[in-house]
N, C-alpha and C. Protein backbone atom coordinates (compact mmCIF):
# COMPACT_ATOMS: atom_id res chain seq x y z
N UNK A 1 17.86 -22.57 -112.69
CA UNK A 1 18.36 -23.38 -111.66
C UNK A 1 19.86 -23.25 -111.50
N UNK A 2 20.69 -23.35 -112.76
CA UNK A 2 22.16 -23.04 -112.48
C UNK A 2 22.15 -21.67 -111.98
N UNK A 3 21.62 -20.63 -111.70
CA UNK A 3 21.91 -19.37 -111.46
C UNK A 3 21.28 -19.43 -109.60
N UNK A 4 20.30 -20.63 -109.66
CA UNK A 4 20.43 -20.42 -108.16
C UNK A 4 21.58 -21.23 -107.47
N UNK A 5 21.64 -22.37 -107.83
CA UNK A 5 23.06 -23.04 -107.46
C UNK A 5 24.20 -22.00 -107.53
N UNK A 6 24.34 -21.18 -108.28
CA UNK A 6 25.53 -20.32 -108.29
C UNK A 6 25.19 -19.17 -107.37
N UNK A 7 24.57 -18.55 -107.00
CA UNK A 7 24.41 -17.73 -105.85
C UNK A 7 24.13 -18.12 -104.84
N UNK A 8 24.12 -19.87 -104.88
CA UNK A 8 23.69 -20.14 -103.26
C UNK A 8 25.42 -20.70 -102.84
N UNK A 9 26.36 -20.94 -104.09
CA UNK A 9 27.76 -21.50 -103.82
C UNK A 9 28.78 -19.86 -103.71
N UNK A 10 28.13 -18.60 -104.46
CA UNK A 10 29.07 -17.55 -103.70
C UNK A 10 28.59 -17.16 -102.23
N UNK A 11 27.30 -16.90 -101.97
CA UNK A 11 27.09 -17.05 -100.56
C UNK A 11 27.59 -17.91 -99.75
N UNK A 12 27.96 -18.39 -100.24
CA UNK A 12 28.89 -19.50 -98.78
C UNK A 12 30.28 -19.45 -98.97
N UNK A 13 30.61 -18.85 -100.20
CA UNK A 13 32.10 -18.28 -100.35
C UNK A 13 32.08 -16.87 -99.47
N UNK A 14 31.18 -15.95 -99.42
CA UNK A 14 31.32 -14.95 -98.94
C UNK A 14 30.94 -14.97 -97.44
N UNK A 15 30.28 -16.07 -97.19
CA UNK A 15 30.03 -15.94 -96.02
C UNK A 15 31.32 -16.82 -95.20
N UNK A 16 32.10 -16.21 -94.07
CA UNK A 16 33.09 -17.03 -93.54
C UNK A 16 32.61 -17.61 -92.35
N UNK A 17 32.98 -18.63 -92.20
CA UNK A 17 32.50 -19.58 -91.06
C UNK A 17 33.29 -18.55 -89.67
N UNK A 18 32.30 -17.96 -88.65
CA UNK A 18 33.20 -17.58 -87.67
C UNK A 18 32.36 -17.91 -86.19
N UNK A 19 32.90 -17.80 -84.97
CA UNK A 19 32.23 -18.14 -84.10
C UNK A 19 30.61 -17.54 -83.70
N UNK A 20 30.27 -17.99 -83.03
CA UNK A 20 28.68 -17.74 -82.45
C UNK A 20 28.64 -16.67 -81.97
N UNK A 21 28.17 -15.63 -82.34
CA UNK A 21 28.00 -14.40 -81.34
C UNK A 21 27.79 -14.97 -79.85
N UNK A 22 26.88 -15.73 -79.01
CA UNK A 22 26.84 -16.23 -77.87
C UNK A 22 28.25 -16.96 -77.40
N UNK A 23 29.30 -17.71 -78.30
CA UNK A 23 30.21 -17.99 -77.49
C UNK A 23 31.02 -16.75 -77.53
N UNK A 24 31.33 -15.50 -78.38
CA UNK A 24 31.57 -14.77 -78.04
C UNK A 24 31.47 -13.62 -76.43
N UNK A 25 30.57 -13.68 -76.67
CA UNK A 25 29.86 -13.10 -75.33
C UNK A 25 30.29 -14.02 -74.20
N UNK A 26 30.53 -15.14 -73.84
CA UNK A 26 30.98 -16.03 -73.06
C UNK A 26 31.91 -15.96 -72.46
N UNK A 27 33.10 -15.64 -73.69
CA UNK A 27 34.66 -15.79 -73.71
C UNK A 27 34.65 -14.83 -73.22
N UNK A 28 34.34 -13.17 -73.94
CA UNK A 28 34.30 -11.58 -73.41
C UNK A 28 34.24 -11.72 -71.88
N UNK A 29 32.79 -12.06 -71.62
CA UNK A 29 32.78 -12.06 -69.48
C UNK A 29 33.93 -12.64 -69.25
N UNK A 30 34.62 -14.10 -69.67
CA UNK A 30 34.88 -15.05 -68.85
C UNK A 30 36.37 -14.04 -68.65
N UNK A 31 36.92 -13.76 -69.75
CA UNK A 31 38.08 -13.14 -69.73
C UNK A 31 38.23 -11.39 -69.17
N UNK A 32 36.99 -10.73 -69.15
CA UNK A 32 36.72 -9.67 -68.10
C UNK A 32 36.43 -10.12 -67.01
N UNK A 33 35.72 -11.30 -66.55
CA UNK A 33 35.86 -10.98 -64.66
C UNK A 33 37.49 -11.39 -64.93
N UNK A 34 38.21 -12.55 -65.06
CA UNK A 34 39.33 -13.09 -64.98
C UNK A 34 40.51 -11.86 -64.95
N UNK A 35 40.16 -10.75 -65.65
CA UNK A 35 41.17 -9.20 -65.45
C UNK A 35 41.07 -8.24 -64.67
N UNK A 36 39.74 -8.80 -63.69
CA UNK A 36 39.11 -8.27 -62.88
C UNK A 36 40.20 -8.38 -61.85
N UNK A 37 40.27 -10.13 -61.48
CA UNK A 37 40.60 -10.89 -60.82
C UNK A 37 42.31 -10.28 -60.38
N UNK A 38 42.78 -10.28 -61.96
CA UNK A 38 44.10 -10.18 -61.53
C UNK A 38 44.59 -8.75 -61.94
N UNK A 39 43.72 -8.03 -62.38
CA UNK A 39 43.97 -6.47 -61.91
C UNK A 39 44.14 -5.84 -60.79
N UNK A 40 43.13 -6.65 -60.06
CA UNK A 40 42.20 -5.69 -58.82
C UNK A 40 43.37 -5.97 -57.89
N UNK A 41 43.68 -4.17 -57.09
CA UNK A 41 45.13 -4.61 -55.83
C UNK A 41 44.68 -5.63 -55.17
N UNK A 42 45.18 -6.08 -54.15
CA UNK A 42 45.45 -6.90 -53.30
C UNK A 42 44.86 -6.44 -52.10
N UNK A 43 43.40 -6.89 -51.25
CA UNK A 43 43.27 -6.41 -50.19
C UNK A 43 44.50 -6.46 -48.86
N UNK A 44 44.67 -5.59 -47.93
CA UNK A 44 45.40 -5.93 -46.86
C UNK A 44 44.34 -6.84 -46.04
N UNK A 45 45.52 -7.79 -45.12
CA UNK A 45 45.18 -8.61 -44.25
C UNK A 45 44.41 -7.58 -42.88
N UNK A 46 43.29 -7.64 -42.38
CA UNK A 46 43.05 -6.82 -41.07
C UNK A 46 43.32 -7.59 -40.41
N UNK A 47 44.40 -7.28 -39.15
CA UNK A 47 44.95 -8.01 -38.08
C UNK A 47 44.09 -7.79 -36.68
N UNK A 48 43.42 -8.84 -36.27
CA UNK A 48 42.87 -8.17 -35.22
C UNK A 48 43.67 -7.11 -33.85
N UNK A 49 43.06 -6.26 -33.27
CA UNK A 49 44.15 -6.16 -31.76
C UNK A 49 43.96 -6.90 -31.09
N UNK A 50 44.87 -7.40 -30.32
CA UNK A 50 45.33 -7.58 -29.09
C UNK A 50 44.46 -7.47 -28.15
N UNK A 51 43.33 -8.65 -27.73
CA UNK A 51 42.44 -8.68 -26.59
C UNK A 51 43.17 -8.68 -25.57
N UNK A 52 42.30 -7.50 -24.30
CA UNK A 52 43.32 -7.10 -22.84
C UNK A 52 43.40 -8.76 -22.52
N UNK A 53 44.30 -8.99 -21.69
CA UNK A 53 44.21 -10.47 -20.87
C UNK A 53 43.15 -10.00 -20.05
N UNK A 54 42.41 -11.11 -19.61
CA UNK A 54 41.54 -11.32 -18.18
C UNK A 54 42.03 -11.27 -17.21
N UNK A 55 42.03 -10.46 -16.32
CA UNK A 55 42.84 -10.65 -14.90
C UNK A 55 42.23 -11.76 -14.46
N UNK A 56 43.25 -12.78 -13.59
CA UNK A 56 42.55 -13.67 -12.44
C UNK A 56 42.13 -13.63 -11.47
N UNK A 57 40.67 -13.77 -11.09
CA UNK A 57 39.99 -13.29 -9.67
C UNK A 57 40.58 -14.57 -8.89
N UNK A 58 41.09 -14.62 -7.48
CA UNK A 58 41.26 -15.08 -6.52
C UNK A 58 40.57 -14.57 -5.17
N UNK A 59 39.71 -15.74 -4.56
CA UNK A 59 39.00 -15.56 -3.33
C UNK A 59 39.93 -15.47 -2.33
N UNK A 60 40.19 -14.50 -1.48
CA UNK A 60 40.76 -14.46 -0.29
C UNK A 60 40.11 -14.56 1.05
N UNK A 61 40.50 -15.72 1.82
CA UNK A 61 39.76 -15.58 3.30
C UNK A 61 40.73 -15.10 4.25
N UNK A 62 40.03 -14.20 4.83
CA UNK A 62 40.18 -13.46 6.25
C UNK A 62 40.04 -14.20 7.59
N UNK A 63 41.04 -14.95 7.92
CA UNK A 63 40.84 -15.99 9.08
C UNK A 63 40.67 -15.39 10.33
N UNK A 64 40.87 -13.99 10.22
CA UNK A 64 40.50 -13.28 11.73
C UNK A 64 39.51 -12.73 12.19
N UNK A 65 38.66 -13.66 12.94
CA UNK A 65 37.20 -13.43 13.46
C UNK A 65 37.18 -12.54 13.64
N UNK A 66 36.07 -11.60 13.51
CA UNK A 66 35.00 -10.22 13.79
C UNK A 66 34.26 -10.68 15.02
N UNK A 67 34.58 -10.45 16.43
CA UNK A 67 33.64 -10.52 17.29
C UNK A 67 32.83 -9.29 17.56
N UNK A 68 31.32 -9.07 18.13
CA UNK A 68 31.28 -8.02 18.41
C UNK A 68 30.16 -8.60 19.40
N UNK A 69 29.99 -7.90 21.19
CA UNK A 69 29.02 -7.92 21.66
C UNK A 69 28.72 -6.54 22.07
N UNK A 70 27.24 -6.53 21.82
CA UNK A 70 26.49 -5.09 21.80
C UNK A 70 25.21 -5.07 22.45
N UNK A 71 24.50 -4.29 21.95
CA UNK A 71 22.78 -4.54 22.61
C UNK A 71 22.50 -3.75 21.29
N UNK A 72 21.63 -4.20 21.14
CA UNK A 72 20.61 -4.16 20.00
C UNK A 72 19.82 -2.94 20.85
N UNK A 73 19.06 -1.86 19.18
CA UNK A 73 18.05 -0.66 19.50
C UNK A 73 16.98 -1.35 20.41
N UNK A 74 16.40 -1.26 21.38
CA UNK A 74 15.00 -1.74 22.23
C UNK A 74 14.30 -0.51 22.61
N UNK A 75 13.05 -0.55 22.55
CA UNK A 75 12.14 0.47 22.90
C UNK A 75 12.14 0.74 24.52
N UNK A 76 12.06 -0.38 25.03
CA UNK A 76 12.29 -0.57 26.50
C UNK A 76 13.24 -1.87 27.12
N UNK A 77 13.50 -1.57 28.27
CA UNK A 77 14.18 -3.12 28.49
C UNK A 77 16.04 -3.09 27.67
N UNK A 78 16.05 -4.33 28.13
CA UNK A 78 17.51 -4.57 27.67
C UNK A 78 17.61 -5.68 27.22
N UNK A 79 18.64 -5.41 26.14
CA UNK A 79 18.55 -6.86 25.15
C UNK A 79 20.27 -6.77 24.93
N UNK A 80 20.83 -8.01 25.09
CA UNK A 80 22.13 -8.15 24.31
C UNK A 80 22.40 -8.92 23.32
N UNK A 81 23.16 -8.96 22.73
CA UNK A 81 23.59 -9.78 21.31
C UNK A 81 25.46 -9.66 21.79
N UNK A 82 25.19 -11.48 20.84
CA UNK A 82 26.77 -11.32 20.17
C UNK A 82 27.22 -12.17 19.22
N UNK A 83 28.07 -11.35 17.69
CA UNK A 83 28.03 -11.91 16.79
C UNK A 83 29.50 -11.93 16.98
N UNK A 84 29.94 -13.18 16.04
CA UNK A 84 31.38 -13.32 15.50
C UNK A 84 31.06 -14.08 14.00
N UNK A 85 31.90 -13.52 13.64
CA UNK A 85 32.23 -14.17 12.09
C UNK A 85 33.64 -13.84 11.41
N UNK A 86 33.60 -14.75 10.12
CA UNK A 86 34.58 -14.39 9.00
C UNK A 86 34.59 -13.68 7.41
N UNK A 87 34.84 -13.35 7.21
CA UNK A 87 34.79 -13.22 6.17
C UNK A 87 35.34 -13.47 4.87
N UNK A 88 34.99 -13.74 3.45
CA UNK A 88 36.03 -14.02 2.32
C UNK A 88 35.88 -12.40 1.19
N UNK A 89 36.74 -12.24 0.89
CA UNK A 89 36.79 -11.26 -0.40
C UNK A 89 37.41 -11.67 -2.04
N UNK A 90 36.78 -10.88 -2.60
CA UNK A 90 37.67 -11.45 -4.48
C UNK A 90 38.08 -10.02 -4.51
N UNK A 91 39.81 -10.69 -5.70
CA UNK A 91 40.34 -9.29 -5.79
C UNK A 91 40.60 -10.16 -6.89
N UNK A 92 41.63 -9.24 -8.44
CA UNK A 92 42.38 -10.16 -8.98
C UNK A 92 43.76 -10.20 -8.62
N UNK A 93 44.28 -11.03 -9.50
CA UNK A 93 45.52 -11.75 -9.26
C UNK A 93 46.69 -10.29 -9.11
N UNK A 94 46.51 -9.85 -9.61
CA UNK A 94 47.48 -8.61 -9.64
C UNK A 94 47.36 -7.50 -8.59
N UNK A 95 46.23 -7.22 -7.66
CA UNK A 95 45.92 -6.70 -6.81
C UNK A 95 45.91 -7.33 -5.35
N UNK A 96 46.55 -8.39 -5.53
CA UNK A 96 45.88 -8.93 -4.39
C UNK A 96 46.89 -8.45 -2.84
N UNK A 97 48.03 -7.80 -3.34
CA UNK A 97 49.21 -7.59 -2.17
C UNK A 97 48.52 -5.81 -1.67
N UNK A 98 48.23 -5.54 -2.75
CA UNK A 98 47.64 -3.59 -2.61
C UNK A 98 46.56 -4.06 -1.47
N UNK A 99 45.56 -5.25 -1.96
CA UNK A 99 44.20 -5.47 -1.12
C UNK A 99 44.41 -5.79 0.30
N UNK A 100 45.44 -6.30 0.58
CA UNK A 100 46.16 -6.85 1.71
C UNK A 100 46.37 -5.51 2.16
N UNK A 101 46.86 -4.60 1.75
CA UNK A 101 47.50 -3.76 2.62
C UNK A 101 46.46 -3.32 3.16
N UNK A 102 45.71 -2.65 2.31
CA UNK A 102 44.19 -1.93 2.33
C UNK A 102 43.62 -2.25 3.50
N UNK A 103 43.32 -3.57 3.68
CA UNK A 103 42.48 -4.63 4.25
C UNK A 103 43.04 -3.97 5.94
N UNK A 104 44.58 -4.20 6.23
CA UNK A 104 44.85 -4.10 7.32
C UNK A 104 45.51 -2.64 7.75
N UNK A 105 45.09 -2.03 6.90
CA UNK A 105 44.99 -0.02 7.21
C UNK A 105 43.58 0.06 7.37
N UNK A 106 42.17 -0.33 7.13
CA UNK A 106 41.00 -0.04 7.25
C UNK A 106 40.61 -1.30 7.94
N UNK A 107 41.02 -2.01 8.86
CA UNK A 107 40.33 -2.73 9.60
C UNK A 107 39.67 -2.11 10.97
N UNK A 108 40.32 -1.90 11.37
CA UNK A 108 39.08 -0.99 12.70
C UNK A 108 37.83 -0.22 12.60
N UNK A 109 38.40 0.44 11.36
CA UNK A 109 37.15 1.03 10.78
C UNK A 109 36.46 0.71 10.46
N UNK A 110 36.39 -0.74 9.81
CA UNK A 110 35.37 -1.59 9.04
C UNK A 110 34.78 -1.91 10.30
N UNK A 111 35.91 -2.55 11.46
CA UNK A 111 34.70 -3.23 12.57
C UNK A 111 34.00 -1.93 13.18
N UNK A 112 34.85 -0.90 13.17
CA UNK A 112 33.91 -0.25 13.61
C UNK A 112 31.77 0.43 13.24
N UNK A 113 32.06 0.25 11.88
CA UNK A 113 31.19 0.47 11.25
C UNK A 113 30.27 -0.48 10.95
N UNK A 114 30.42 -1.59 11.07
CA UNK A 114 29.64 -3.04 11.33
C UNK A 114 29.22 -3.02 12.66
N UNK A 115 29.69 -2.63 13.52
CA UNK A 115 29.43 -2.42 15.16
C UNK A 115 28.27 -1.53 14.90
N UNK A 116 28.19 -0.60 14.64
CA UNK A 116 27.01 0.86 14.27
C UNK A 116 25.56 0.45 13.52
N UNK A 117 26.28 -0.63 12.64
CA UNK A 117 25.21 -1.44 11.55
C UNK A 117 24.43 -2.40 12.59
N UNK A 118 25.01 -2.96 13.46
CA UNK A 118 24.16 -4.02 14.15
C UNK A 118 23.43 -3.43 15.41
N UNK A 119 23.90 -2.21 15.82
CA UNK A 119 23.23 -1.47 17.10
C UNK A 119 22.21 -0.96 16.46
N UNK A 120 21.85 -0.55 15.04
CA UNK A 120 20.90 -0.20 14.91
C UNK A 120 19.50 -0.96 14.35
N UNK A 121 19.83 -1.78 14.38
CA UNK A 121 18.43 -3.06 14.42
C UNK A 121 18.24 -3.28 15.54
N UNK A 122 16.79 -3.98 15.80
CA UNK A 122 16.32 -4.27 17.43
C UNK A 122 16.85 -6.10 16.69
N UNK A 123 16.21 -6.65 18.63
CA UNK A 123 16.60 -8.16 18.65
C UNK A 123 15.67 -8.82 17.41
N UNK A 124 14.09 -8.38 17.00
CA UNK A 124 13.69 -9.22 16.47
C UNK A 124 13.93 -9.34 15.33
N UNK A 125 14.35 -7.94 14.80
CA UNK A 125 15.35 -8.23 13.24
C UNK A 125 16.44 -8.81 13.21
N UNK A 126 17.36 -8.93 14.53
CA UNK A 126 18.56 -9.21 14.58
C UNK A 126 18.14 -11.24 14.08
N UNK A 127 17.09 -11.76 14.71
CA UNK A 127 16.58 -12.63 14.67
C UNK A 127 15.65 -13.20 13.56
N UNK A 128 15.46 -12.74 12.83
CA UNK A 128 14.28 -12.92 11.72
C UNK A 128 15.36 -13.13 10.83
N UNK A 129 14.50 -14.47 9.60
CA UNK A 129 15.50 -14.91 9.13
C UNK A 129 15.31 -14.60 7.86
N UNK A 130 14.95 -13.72 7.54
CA UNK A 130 14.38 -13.09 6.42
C UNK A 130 15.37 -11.58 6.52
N UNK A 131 15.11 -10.67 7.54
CA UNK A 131 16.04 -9.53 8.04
C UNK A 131 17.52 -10.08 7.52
N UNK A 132 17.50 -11.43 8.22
CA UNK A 132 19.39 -11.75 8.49
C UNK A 132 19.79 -11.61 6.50
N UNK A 133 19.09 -12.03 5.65
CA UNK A 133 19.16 -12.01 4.14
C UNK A 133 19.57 -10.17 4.23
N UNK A 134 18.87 -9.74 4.55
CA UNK A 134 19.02 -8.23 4.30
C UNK A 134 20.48 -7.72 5.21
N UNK A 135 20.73 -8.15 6.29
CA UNK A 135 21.77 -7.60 7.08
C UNK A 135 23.03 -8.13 6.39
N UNK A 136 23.10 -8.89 6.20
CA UNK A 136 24.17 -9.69 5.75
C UNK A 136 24.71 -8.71 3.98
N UNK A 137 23.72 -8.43 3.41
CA UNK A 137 24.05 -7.54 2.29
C UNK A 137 24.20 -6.32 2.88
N UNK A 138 23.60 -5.57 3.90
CA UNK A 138 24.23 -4.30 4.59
C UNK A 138 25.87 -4.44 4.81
N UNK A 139 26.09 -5.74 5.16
CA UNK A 139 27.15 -6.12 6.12
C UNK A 139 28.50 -6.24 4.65
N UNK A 140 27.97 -6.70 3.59
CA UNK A 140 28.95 -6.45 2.38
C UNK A 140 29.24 -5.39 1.95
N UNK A 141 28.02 -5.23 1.86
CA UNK A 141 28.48 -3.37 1.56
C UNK A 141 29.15 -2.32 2.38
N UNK A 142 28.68 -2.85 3.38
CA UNK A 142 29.80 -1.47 4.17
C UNK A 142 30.94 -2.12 4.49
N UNK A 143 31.13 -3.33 4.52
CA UNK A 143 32.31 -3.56 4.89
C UNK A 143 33.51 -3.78 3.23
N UNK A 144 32.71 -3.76 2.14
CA UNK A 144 33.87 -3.84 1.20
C UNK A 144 33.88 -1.89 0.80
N UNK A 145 32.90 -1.31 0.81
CA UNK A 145 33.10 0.56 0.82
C UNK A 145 34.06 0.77 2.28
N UNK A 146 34.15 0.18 3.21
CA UNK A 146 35.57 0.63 3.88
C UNK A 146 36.76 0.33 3.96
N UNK A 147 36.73 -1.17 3.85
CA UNK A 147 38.02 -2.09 3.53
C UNK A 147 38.93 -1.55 2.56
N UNK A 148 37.83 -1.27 1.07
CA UNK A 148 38.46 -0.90 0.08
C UNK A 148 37.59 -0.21 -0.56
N UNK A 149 38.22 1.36 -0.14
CA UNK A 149 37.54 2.30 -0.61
C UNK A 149 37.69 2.52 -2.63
N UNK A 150 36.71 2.99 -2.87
CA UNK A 150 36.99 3.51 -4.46
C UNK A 150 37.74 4.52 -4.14
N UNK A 151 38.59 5.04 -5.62
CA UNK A 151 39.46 5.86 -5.87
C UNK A 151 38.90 7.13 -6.07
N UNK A 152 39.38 8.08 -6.06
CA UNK A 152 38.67 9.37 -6.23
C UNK A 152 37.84 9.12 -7.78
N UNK A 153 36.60 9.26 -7.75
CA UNK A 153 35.66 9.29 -9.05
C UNK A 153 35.93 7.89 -9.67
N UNK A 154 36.09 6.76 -9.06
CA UNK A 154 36.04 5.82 -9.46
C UNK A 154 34.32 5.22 -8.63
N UNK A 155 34.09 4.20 -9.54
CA UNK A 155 33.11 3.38 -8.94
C UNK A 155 33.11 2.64 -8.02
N UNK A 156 34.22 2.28 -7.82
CA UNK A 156 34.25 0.49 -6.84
C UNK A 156 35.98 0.39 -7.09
N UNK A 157 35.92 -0.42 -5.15
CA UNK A 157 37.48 -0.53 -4.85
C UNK A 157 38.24 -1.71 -5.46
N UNK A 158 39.03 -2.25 -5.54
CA UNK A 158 39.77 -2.81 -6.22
C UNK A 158 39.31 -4.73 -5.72
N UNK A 159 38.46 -4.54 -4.92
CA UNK A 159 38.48 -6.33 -3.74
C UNK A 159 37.07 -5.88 -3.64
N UNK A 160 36.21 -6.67 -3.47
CA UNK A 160 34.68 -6.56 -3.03
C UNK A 160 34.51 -7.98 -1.71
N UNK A 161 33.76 -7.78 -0.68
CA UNK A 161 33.67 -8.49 -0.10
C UNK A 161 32.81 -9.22 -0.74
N UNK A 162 32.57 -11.03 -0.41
CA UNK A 162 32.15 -12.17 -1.16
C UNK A 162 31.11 -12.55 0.09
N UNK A 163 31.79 -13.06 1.27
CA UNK A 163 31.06 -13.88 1.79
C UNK A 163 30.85 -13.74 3.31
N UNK A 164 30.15 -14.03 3.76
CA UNK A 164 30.16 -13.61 5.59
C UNK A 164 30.12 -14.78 6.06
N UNK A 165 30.87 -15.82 7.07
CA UNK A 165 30.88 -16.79 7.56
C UNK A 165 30.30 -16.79 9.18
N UNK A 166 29.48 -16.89 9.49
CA UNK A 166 29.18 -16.91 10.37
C UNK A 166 29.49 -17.81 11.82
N UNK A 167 30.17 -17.21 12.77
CA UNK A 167 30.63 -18.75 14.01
C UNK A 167 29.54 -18.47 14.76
N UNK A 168 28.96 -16.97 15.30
CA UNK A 168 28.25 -17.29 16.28
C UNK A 168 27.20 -15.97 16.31
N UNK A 169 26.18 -16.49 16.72
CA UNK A 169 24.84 -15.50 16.63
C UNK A 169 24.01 -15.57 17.56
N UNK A 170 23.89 -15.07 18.79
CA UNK A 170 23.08 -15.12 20.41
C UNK A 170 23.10 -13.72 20.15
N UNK A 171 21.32 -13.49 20.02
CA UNK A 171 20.52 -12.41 20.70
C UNK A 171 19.97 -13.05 22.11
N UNK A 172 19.69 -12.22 22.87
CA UNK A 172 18.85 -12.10 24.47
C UNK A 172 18.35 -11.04 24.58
């Protein structure tokens, strides 16, 4: 019995009290991410660019009536018509003095070509109110492709016509 008491009191002399392998392992990560942390460079800031500004669209109205009296296509017989109206266009804010010019270098032409557009419907399309939905988009389109033509290999002019105001509409 004294000989186990004595080898169970050098075993604990030889054995030194030291930490837990598991808090070891603890400390190790905690202090590797932490050198991670303050090793690792410094990302740069990404600065976004510079979103274009939005140009400002402004509606412009055209206070100078479009009259036109004509005669409508008829198979037989004679039929007259006569339209007047106004019109509005959008351009933006930065275009809007170029659109002006545009507007009043291609005005004859425009009426002229709206004149051509309405001779070639008879009275009862001129009249049908279903047609008038359809003429009225003829009537944008050719009149903002002349007003304001696109640029060479461009798509579309700088102003699009918006709106057709109508004062007056007598077929006979």
């Amino acid at each position: 019995m004294a000989e186990d008491e004595k080898k169970k009191e050098d075993a604990k002399e030889g054995k030194k009290k030291g930490l837990p392998p598991l808090v070891l392992v603890a400390v190790g990560a905690a202090l590797g991410g932490a050198g991670v942390v303050f090793m690792a460079p410094k990302q740069e800031q990404v600065q976004d660019e510079p979103r274009p500004s939005v140009p400002e669209i402004i509606d412009c109205m055209v206070e100078d009536p479009i009259e036109h009296n004509f005669n409508p296509r008829t198979d037989r017989g004679r039929s007259a018509a006569t339209f007047s109206f106004k019109f509005s266009y959008r351009v933006s804010k930065d275009n809007a003095e170029e659109a002006e010019a545009l507007r009043e270098k291609n005005w004859d032409l425009m009426k002229s070509k709206v004149l051509l557009l309405f001779m070639q419907h008879t009275p009862e399309e001129l009249t049908d109110t279903k047609e008038n939905i359809h003429l009225e988009k003829l009537m944008r389109e050719t009149m903002t492709l002349s007003l304001f033509p696109p640029e060479e290999g461009g798509e579309s002019g700088i102003a699009v016509v918006k709106d057709i105001l109508w004062k007056k509409r007598l077929v006979q």
